[in-house]
N, C-alpha and C. Protein backbone atom coordinates (compact mmCIF):
# COMPACT_ATOMS: atom_id res chain seq x y z
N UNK A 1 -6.16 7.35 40.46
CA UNK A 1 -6.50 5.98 40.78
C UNK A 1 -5.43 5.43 41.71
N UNK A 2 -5.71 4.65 42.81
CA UNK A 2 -5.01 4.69 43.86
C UNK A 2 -4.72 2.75 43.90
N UNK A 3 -3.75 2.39 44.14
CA UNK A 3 -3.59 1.07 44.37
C UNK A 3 -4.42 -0.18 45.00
N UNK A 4 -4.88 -0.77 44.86
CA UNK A 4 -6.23 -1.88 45.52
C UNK A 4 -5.30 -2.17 46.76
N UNK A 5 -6.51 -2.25 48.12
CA UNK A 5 -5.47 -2.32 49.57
C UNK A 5 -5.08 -3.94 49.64
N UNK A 6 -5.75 -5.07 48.75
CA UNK A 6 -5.57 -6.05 48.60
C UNK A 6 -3.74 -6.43 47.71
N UNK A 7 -3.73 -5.56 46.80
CA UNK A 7 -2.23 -5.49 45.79
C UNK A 7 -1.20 -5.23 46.90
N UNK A 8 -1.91 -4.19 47.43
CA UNK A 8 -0.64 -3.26 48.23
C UNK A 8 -0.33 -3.87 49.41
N UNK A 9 -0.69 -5.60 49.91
CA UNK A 9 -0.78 -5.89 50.69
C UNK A 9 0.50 -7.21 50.38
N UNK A 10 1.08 -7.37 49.20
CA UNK A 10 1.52 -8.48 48.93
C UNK A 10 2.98 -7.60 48.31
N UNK A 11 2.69 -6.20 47.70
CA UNK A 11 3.94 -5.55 47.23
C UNK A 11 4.87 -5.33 48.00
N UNK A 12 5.86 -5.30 47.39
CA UNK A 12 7.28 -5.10 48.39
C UNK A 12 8.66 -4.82 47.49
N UNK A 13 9.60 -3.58 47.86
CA UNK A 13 10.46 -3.13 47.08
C UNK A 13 10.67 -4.25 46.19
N UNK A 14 11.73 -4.27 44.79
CA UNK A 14 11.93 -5.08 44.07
C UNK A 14 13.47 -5.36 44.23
N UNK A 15 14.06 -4.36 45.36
CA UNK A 15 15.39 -4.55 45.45
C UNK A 15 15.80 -5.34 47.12
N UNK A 16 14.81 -4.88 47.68
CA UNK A 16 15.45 -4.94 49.57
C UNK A 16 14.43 -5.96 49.82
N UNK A 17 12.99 -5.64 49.03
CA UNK A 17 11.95 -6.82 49.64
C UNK A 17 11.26 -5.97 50.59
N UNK A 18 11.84 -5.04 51.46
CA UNK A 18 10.61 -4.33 52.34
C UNK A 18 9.91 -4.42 51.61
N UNK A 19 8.08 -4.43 52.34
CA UNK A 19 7.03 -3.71 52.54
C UNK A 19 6.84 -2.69 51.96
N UNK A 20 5.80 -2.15 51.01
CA UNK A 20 5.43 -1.42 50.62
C UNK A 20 4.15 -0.56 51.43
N UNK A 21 4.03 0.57 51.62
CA UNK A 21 2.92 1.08 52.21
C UNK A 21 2.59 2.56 51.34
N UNK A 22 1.16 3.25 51.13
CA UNK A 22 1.08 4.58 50.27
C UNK A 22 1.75 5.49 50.70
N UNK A 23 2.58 6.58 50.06
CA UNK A 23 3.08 7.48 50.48
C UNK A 23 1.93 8.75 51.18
N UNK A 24 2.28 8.93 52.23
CA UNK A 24 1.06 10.06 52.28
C UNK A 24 1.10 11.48 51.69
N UNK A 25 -0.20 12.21 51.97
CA UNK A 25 -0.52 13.27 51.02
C UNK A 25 0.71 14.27 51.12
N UNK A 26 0.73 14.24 52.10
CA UNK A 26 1.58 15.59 52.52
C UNK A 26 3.03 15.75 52.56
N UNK A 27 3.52 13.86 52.53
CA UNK A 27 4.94 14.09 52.09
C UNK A 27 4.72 13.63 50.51
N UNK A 28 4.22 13.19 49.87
CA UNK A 28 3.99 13.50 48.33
C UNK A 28 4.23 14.86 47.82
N UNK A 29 3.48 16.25 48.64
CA UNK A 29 3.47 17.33 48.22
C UNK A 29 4.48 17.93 48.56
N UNK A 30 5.41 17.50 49.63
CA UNK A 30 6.85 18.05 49.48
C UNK A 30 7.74 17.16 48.41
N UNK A 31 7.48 16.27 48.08
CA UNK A 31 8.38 15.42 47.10
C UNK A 31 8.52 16.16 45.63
N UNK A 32 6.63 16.53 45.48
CA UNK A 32 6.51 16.96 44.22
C UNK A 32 7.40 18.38 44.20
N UNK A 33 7.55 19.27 45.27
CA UNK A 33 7.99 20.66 45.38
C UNK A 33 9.73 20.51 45.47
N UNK A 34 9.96 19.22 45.40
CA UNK A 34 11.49 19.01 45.18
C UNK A 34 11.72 18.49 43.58
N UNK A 35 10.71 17.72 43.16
CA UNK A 35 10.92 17.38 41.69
C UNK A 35 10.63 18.82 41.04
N UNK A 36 9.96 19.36 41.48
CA UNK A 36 9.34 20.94 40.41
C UNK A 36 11.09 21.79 40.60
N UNK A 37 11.17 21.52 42.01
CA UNK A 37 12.51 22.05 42.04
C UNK A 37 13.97 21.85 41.00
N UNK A 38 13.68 20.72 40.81
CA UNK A 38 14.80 19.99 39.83
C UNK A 38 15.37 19.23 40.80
N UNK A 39 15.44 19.04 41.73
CA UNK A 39 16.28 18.29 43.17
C UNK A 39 16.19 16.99 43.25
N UNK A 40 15.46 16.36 42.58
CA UNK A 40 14.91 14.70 42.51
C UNK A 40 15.75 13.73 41.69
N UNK A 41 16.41 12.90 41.73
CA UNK A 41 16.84 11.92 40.88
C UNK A 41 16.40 10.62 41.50
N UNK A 42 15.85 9.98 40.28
CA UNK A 42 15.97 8.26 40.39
C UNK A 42 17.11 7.29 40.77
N UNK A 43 16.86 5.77 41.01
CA UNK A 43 18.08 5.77 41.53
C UNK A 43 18.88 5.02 40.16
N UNK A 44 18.90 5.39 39.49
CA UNK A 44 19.54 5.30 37.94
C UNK A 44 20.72 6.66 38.03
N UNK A 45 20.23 7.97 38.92
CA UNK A 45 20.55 9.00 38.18
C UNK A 45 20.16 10.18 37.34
N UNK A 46 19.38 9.70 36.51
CA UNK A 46 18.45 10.24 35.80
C UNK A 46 17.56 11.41 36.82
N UNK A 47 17.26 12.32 36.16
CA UNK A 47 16.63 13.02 37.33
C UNK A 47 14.60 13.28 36.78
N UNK A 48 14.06 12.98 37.74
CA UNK A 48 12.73 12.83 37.66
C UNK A 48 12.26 14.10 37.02
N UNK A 49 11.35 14.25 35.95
CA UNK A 49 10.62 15.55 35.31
C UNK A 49 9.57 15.48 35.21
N UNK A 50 8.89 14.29 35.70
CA UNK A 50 7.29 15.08 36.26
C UNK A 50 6.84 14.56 37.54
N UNK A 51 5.63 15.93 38.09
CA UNK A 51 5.50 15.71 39.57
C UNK A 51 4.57 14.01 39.45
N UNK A 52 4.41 13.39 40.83
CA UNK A 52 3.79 11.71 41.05
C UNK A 52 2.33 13.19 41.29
N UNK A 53 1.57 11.56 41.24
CA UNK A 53 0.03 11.45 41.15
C UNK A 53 -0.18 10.95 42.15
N UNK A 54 0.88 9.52 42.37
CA UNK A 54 0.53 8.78 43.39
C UNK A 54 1.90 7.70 44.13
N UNK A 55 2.05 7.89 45.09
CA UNK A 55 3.51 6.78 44.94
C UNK A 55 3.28 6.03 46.36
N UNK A 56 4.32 5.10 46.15
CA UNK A 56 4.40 4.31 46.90
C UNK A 56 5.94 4.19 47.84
N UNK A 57 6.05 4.27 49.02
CA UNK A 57 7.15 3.88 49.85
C UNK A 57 7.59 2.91 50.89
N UNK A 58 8.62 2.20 50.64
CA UNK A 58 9.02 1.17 51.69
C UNK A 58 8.98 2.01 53.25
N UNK A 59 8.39 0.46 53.85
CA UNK A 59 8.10 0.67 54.97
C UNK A 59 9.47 1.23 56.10
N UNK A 60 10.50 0.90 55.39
CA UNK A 60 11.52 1.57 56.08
C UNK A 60 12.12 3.26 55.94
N UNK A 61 11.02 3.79 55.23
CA UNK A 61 11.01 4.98 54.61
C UNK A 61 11.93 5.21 53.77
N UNK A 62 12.77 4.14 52.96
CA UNK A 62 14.14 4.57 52.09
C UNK A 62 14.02 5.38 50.74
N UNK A 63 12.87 4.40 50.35
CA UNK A 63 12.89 4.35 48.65
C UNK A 63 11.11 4.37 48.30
N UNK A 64 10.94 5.60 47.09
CA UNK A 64 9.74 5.65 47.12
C UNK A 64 9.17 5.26 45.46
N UNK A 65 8.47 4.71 44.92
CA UNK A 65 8.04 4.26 43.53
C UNK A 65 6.78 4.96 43.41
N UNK A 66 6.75 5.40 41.91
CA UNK A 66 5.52 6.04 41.29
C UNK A 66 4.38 5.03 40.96
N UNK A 67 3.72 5.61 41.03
CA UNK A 67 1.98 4.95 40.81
C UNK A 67 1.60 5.75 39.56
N UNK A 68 1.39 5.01 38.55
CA UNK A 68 0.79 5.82 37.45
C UNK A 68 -0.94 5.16 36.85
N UNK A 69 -1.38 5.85 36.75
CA UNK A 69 -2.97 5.10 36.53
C UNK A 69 -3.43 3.68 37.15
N UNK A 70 -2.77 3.73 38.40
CA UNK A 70 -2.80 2.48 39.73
C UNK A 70 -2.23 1.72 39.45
N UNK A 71 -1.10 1.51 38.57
CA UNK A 71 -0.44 0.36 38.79
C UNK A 71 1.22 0.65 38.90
N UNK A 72 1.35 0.28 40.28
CA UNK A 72 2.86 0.28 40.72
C UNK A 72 4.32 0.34 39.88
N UNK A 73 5.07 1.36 39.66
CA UNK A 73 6.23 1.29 38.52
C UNK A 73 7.36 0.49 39.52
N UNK A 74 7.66 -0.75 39.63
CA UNK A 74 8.79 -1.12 40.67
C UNK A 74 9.81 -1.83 40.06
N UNK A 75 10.37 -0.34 39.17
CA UNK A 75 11.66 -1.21 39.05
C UNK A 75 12.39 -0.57 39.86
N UNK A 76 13.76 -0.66 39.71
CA UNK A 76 14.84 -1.20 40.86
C UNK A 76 15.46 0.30 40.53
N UNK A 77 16.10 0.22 39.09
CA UNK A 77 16.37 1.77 38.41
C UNK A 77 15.08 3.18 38.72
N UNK A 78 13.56 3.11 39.05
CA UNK A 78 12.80 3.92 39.11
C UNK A 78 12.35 4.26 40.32
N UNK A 79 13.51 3.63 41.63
CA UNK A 79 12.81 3.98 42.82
C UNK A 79 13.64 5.69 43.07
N UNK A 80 13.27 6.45 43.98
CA UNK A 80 13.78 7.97 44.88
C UNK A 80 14.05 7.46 45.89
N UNK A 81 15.54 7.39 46.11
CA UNK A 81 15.84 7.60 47.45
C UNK A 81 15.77 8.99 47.99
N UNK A 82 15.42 8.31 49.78
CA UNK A 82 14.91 9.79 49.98
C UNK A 82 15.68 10.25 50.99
N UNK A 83 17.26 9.96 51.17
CA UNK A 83 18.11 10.83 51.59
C UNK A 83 18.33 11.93 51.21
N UNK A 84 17.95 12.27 49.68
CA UNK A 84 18.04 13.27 48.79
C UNK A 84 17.21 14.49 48.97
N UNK A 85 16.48 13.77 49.89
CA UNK A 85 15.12 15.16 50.32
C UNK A 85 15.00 15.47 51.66
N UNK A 86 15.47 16.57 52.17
CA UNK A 86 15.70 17.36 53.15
C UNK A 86 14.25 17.37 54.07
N UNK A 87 14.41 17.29 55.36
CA UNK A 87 12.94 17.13 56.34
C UNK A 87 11.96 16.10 55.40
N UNK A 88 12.00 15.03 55.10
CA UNK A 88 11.47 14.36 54.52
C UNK A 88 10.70 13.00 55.73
């Protein structure tokens, strides 16, 4: 289940305020092949242990948030920065 384009039109990080836009398919499927990897941490630290379904990333490409049964996880502790992920 994918975010309403109406929601996703008003969301915006919970830390910087960017813009939110869907992550696309294909860098999702390298994200997930870095979490399967073990390579992923939140920005808590914590390191992510299961692959997204669906996520969401600021429009400045920094920081990306999970989508779980369509509704946006945006906390501040649960975003991926994505310096952490190589050709990203």
């Amino acid at each position: 289940m994918t975010v309403d384009g109406k929601l996703l039109e008003i969301l915006c990080c919970p830390v910087s305020k960017v813009p939110l836009a869907r992550l696309e398919k294909s860098r999702l499927k390298k994200l997930n092949a870095a979490i399967d990897a073990g390579a992923v941490d939140y920005v808590s630290g914590e390191r992510v242990a299961e692959p997204l379904t669906d996520a969401l990333i600021t429009e400045d490409g920094k920081v990306i948030y999970a989508v779980a049964d369509g509704i946006p996880i945006l906390l501040g502790n649960q975003g991926i920065g994505t310096t952490q992920l190589q050709d990203f």
